[in-house]
Protein backbone atom coordinates (compact mmCIF):
# COMPACT_ATOMS: atom_id res chain seq x y z
CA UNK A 1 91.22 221.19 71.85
CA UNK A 2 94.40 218.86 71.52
CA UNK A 3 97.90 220.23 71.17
CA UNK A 4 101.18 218.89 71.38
CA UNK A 5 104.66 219.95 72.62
CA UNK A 6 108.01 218.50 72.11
CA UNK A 7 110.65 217.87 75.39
CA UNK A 8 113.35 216.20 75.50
CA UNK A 9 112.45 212.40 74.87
CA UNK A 10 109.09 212.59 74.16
CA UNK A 11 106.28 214.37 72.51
CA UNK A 12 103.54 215.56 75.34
CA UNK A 13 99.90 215.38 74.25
CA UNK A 14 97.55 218.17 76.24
CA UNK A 15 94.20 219.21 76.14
CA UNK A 16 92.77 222.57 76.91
CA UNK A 17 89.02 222.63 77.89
CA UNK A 18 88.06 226.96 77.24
CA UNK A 19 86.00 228.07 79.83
CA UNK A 20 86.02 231.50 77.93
CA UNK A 21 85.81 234.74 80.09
CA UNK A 22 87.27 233.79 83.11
CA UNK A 23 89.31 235.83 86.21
CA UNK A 24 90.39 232.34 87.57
CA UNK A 25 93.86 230.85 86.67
CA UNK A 26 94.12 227.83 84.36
CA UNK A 27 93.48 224.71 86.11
CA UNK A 28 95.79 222.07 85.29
CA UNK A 29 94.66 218.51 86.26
CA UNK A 30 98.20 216.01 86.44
CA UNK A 31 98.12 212.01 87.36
CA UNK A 32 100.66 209.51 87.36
CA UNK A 33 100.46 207.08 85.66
CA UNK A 34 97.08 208.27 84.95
CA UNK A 35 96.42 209.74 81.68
CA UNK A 36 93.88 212.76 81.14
CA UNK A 37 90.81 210.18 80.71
CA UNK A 38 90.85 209.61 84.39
CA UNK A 39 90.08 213.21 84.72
CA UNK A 40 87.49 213.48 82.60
CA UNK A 41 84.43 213.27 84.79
CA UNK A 42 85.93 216.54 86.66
CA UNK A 43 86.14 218.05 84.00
CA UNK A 44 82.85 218.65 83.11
CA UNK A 45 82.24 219.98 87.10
CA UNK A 46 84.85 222.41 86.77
CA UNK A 47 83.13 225.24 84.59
CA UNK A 48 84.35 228.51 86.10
CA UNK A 49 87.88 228.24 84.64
CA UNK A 50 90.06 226.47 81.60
CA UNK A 51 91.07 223.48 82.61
CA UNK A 52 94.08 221.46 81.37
CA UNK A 53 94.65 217.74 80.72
CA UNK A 54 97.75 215.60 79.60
CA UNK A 55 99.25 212.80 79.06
CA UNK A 56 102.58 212.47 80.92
CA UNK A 57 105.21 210.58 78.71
CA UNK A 58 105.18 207.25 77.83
CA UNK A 59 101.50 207.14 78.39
CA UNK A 60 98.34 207.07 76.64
CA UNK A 61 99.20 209.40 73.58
CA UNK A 62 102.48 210.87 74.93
CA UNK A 63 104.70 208.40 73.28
CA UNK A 64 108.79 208.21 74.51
CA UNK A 65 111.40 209.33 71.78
CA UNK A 66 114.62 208.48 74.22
CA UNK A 67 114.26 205.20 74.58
CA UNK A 68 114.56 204.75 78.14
CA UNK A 69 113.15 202.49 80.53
CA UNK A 70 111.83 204.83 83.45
CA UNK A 71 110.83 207.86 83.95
CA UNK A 72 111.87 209.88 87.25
CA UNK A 73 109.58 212.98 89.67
CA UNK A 74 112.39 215.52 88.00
CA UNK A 75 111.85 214.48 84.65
CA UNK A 76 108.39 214.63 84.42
CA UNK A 77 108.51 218.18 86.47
CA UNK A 78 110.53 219.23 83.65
CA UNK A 79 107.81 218.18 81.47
CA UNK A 80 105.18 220.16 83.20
CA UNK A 81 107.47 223.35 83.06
CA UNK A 82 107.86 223.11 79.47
CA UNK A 83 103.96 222.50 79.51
CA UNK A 84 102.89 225.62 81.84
CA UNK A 85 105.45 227.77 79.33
CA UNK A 86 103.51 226.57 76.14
CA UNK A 87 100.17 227.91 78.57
CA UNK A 88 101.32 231.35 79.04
CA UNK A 89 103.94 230.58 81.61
CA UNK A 90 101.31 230.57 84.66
CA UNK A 91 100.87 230.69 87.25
CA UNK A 92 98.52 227.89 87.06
CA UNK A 93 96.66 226.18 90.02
CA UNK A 94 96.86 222.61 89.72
CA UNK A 95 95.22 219.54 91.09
CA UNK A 96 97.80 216.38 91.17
CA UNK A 97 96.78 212.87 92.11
CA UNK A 98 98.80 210.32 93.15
CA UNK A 99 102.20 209.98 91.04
CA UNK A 100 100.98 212.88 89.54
CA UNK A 101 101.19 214.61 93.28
CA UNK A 102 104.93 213.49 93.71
CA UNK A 103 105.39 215.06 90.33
CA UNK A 104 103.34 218.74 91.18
CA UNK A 105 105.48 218.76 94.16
CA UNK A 106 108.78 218.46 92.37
CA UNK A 107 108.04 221.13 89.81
CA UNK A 108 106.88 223.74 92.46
CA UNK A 109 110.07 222.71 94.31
CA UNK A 110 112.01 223.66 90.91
CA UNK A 111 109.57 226.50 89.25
CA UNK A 112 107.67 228.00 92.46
CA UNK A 113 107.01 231.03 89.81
CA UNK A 114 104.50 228.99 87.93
CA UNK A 115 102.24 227.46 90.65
CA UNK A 116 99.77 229.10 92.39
CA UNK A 117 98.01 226.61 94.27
CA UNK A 118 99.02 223.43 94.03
CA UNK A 119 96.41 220.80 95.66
CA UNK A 120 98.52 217.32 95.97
CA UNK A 121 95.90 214.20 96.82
CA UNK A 122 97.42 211.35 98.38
CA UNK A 123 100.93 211.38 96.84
CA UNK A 124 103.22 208.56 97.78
CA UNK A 125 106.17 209.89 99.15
CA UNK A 126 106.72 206.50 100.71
CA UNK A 127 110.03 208.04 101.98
CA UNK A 128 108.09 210.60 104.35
CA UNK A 129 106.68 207.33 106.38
CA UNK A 130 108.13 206.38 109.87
CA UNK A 131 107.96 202.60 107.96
CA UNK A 132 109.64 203.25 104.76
CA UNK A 133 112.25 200.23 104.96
CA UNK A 134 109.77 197.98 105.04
CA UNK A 135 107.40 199.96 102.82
CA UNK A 136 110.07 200.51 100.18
CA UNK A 137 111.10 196.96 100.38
CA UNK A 138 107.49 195.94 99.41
CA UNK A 139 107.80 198.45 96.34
CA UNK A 140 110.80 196.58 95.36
CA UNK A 141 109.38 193.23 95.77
CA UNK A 142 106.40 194.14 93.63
CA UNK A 143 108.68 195.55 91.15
CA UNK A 144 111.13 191.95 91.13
CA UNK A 145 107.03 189.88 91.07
CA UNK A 146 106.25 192.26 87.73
CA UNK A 147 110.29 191.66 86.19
CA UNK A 148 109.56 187.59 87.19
CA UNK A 149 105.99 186.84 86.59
CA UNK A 150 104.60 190.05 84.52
CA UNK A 151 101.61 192.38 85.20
CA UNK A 152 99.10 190.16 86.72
CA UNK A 153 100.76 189.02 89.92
CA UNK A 154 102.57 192.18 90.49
CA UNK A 155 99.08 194.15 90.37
CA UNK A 156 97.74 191.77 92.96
CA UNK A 157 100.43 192.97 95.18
CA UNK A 158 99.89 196.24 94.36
CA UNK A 159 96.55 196.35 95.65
CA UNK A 160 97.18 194.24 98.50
CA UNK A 161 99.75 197.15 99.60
CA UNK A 162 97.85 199.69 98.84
CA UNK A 163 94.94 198.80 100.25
CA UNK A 164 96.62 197.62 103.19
CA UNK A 165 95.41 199.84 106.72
CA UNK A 166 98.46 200.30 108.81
CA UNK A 167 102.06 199.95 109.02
CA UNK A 168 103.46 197.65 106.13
CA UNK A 169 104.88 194.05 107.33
CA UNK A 170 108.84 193.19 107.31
CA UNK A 171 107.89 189.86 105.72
CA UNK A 172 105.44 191.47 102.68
CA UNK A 173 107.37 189.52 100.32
CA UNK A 174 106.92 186.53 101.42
CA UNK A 175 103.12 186.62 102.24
CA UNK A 176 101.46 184.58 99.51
CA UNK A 177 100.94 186.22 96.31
CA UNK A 178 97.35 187.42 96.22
CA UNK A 179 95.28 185.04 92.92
CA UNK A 180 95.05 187.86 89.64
CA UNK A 181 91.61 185.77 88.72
CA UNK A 182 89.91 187.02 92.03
CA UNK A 183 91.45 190.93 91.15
CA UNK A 184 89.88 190.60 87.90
CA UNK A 185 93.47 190.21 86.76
CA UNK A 186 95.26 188.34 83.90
CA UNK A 187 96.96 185.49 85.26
CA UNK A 188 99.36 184.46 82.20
CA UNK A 189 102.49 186.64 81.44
CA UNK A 190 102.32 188.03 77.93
CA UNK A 191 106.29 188.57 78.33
CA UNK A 192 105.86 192.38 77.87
CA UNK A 193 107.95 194.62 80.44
CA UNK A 194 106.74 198.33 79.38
CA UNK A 195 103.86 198.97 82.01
CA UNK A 196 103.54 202.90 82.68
CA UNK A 197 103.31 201.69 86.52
CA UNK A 198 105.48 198.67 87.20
CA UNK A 199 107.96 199.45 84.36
CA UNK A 200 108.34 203.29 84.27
CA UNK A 201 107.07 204.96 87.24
CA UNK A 202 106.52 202.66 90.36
CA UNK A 203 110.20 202.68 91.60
CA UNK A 204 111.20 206.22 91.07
CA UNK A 205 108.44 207.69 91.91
CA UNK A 206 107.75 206.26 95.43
CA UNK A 207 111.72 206.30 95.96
CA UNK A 208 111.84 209.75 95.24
CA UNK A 209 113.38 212.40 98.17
CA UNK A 210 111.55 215.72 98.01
CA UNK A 211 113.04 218.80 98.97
CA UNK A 212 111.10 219.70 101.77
CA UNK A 213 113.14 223.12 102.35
CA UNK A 214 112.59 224.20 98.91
CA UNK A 215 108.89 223.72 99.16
CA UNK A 216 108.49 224.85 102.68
CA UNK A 217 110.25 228.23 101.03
CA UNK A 218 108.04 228.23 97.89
CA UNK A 219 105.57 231.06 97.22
CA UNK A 220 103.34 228.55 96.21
CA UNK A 221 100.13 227.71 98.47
CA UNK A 222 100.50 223.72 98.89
CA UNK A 223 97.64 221.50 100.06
CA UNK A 224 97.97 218.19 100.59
CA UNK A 225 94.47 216.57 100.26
CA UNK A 226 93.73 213.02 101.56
CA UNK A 227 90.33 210.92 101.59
CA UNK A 228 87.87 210.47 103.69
CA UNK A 229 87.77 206.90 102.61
CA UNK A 230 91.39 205.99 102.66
CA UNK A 231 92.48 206.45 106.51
CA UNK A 232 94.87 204.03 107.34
CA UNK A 233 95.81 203.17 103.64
CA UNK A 234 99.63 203.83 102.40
CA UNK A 235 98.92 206.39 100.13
CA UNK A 236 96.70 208.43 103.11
CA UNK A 237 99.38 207.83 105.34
CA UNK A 238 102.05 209.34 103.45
CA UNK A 239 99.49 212.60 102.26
CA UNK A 240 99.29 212.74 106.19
CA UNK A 241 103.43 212.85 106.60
CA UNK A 242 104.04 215.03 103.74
CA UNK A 243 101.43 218.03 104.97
CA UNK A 244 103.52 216.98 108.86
CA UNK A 245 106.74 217.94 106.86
CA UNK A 246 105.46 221.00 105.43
CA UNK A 247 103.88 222.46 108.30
CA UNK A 248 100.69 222.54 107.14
CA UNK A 249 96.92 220.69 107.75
CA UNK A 250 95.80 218.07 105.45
CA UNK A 251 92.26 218.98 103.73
CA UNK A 252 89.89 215.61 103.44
CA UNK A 253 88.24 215.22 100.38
CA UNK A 254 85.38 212.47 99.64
CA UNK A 255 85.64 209.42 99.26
CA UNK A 256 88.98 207.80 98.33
CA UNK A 257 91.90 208.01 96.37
CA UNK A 258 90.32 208.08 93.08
CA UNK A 259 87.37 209.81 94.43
CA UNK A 260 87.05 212.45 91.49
CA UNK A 261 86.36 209.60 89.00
CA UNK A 262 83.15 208.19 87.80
CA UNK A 263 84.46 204.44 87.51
CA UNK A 264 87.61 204.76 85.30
CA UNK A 265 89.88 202.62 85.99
CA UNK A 266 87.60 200.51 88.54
CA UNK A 267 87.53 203.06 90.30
CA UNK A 268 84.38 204.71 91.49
CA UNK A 269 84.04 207.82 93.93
CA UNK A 270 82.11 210.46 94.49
CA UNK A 271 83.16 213.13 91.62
CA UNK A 272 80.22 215.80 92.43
CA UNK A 273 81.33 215.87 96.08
CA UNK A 274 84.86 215.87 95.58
CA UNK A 275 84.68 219.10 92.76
CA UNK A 276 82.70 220.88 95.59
CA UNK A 277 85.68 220.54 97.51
CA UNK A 278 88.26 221.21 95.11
CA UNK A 279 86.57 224.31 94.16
CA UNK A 280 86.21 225.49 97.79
CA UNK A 281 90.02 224.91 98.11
CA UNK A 282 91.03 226.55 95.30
CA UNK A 283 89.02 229.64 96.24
CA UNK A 284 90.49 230.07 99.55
């Protein structure tokens, strides 16, 4: 069933998938920029427990009432406290990919209360790597390609970084631009600017300075999940630095970073595996 809440500058769209009698907590599943289709497939593994979906704002059916250009880690934890009150008040166990990780970490940093496990896969927290200058350079580059040449060209360096293995290069902005045509990619600039990655999220979210002392102090169980696939790859390397700041051991789940899909977004993993795992987590 759809419902809706209001926050400040925007109105969030959620869905709650009933499980009916259950003794588990509510699961809430969280992406970034991801909406709640990306989740879909694990979903329908996950039926021991209600699970929740939304759409964080600005995307998919969660349209923006402010105005503004970006949206930051804080403002969408806000969101998801105002979200786990209209649930009950928790606490929830949630599962956060990507953005959506950075985001789960800055609400349990804020509402600890309201999180019981919190399972963050791959987050970027590009500021937790030994080579952020050069990493957060290449964010910014990517960001000044999408502002110059629009959404094509900018996503060709965005998987070129992302799938990079390794430490990121001083000179990533001036390796030639990967061709959008070989990504599957447009290649012409439509002139629009209001991407849910390169305009609202990409830049604060990968910029963003957790509070590592809050979290470390949070009754919250935190685990930081990485794939089996990804070694090597930016957003592996940073799950690896941000379980080394907490104090904890990374869990490896299958396949990659979007293993719990079944194709969306051209992305295809292994989703039975990878809800075997989650569930095994979430039962410890």
């Amino acid at each position: 069933m759809t419902h809706t809440i209001e926050v400040p500058g925007a109105v969030l769209h959620y869905d709650v998938h009933e499980a009916g009698a259950s003794t588990h907590p509510t699961l809430l599943l969280i992406g970034s920029p991801m909406d709640a289709t990306g989740f879909a497939g694990l979903v329908t593994r996950i039926k021991d427990r209600t699970v929740v979906t939304y759409d964080p704002r600005g995307i998919g059916r969660s349209p923006r009432t402010d105005g503004a250009a970006e949206s930051t880690p804080d403002l969408h934890a806000d969101d998801l406290h105002r979200l786990i009150d209209a649930l009950g008040g928790g606490p929830v166990d949630i599962f956060a990919s990507s953005g959506g990780a950075v985001n789960g970490l800055a609400l349990v940093a804020r509402h600890p209360e309201q999180v019981r496990t919190l399972v963050a896969h791959e987050p970027p927290a590009v500021q937790t790597l030994p080579d952020r200058e050069p990493a957060l350079a290449a964010v910014v580059d990517i960001r000044r390609t999408y502002e110059r040449d629009g959404f094509g060209r900018a996503m060709g360096k965005f998987i070129t970084i992302t799938s990079l293995r390794g430490e990121i290069p001083a000179d990533f902005a001036d390796l030639p631009v990967p061709d959008p045509a070989t990504m599957g990619m447009p290649t012409g600039d439509d002139g629009s600017r209001d991407d849910a990655l390169f305009g609202q999220n990409l830049m604060t979210c990968t910029h963003y300075e957790h509070d590592f002392e809050a979290l470390r102090a949070a009754s919250t169980r935190i685990v930081v999940g990485v794939g089996a696939e990804s070694e090597g790859e930016l957003a592996h390397r940073t799950g690896l630095a941000v379980a080394e700041r907490l104090g904890t051991k990374p869990v490896t789940f299958p396949s990659h970073h979007g293993g719990f899909m079944e194709g969306d977004f051209g992305m295809k993993g292994d989703p039975d595996a990878f809800a075997v795992t989650l569930r095994q987590v979430l039962a410890e």
